[in-house]
C-alpha atoms as a PDB file:
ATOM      1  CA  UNK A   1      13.083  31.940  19.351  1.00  0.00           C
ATOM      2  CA  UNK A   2      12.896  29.891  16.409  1.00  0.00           C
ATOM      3  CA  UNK A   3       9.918  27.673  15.063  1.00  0.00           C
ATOM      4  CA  UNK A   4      10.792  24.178  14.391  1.00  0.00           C
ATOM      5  CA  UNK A   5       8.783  21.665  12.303  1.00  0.00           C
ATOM      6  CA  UNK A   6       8.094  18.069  13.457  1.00  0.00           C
ATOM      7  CA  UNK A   7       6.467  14.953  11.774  1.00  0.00           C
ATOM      8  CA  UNK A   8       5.656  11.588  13.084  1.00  0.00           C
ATOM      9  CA  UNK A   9       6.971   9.058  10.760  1.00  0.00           C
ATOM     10  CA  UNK A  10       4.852   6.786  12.056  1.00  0.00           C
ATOM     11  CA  UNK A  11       1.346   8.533  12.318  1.00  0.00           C
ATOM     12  CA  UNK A  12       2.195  11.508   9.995  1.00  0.00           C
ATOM     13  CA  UNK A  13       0.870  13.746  12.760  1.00  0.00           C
ATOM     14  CA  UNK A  14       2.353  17.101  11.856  1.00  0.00           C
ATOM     15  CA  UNK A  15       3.293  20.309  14.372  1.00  0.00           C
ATOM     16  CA  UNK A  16       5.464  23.734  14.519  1.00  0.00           C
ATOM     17  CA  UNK A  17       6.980  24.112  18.027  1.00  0.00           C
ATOM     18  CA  UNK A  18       8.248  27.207  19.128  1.00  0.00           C
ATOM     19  CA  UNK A  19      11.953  26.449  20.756  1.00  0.00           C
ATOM     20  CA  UNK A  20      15.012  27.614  22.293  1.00  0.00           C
ATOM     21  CA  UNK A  21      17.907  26.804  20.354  1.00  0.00           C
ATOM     22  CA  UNK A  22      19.131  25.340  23.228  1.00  0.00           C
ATOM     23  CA  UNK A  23      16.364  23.150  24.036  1.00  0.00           C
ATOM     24  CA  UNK A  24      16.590  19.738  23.411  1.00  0.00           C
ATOM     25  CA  UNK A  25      14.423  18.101  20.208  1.00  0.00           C
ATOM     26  CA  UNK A  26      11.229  16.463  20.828  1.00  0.00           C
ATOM     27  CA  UNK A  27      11.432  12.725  19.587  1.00  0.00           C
ATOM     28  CA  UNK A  28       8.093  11.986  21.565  1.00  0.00           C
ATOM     29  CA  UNK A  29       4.934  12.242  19.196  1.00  0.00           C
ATOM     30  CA  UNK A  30       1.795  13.925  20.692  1.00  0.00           C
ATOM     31  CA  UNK A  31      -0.485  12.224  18.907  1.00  0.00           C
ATOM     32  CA  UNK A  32       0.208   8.354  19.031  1.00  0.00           C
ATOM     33  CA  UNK A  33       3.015   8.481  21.819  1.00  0.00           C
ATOM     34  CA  UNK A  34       5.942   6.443  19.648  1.00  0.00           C
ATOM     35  CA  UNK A  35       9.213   7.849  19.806  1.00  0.00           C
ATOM     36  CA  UNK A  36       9.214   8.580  15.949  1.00  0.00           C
ATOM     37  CA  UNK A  37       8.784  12.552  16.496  1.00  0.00           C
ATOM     38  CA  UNK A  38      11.671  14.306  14.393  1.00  0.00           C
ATOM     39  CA  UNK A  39      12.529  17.312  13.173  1.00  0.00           C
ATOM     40  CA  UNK A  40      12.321  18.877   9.500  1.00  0.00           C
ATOM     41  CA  UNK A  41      14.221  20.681   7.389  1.00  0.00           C
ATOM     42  CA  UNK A  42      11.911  23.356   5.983  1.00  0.00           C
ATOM     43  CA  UNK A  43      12.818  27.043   3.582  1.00  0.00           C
ATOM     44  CA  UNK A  44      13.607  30.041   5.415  1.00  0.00           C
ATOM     45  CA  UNK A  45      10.738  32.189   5.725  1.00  0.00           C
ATOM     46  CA  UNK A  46      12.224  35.262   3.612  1.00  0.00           C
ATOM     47  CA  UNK A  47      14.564  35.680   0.759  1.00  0.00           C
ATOM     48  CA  UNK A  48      17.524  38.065  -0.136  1.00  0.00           C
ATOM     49  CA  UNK A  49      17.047  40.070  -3.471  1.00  0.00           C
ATOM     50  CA  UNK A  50      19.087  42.465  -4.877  1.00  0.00           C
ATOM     51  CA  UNK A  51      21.601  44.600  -3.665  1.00  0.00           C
ATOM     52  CA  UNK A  52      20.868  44.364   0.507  1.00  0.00           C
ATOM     53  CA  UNK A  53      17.252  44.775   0.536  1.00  0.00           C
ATOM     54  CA  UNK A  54      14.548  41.890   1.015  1.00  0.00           C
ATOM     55  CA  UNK A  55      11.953  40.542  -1.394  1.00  0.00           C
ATOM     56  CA  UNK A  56       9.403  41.230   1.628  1.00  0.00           C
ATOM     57  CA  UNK A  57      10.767  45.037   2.661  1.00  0.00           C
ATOM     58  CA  UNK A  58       8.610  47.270   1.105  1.00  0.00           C
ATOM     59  CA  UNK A  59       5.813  45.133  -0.389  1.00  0.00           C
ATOM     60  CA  UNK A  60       3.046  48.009  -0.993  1.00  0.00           C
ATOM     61  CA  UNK A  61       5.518  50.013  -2.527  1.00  0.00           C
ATOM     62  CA  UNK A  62       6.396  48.203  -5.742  1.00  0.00           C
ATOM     63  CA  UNK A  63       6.006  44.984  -5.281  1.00  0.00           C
ATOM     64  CA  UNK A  64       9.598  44.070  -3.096  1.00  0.00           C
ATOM     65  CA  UNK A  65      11.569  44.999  -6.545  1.00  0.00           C
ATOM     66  CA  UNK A  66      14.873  45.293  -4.615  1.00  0.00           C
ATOM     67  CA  UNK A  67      15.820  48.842  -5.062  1.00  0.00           C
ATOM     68  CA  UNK A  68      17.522  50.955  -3.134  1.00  0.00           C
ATOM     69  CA  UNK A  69      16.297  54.337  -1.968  1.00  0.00           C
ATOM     70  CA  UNK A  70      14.370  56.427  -4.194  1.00  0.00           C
ATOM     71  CA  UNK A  71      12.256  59.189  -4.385  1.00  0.00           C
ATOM     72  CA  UNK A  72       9.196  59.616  -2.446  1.00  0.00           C
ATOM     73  CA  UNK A  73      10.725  57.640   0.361  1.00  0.00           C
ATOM     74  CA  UNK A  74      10.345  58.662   4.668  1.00  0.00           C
ATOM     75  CA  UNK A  75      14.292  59.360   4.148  1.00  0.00           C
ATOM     76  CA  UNK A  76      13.399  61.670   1.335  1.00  0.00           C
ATOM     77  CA  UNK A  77      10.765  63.749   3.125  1.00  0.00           C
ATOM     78  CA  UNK A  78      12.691  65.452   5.880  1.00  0.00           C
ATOM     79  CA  UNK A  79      14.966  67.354   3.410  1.00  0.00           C
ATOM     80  CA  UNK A  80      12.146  68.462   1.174  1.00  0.00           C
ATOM     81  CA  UNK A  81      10.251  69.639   4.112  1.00  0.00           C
ATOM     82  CA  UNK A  82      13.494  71.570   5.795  1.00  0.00           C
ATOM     83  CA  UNK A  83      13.473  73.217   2.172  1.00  0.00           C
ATOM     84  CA  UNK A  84      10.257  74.463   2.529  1.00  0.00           C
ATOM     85  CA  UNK A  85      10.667  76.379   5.526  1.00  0.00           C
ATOM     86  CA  UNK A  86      13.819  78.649   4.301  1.00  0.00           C
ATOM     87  CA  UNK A  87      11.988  78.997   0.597  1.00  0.00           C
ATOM     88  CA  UNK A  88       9.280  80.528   2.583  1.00  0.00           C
ATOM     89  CA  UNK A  89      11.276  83.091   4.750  1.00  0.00           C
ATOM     90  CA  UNK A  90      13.755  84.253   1.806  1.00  0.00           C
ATOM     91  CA  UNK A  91      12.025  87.725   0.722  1.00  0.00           C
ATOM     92  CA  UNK A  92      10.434  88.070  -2.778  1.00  0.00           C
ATOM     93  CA  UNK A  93      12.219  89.516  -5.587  1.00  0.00           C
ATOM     94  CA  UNK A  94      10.590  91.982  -7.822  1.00  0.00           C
ATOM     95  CA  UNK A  95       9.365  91.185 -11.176  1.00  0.00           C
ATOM     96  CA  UNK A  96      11.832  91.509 -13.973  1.00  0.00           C
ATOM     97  CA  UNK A  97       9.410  93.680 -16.477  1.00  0.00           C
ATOM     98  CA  UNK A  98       7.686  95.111 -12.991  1.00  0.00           C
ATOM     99  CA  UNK A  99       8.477  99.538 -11.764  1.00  0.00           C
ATOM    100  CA  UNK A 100      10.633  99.711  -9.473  1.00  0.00           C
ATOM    101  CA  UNK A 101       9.377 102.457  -6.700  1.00  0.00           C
END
């Protein structure tokens, strides 16, 4: 549900009221009872950067700079780890300057 902002034009009383977008407006106000209660038009509370990514996704992890995937990313991890695994099981090849027995 969305969050709507209201001011009293005639008391200045302020409020956010969490709404259906089906619900009718409040036009009541609260605070001195007049019928002066209306709706704002306020920012959205995010904003699009770059090439599908938001300015909020991935805020410890430089700073929201709108890139795409890159290294040291989750995705990243599952490949490098199913590496491991095989790297690990292949047998070990003998030394080039090493005897042979």
């Amino acid at each position: 549900m969305p969050i709507y902002a209201y001011k009293c034009s005639a008391c200045g009383h302020a409020k956010d009221v969490l709404q259906k977008i089906s619900d009718a407006p409040l036009s009541v106000c609260p605070e001195c009872g007049q019928s002066t209660f209306s709706k704002q038009v306020t920012a959205a509370g995010f904003q699009l950067k770059g090439s599908g990514w938001y300015v909020t996704d991935f805020r410890g992890n430089g700073g929201g700079s709108g890139q795409g995937a890159s290294a040291g990313t989750p995705a990243a991890a599952p490949a490098e780890s199913a590496a491991a695994p095989a790297a690990a099981a292949a047998p070990a090849a003998p030394a080039a300057g090493s005897p042979a027995s």
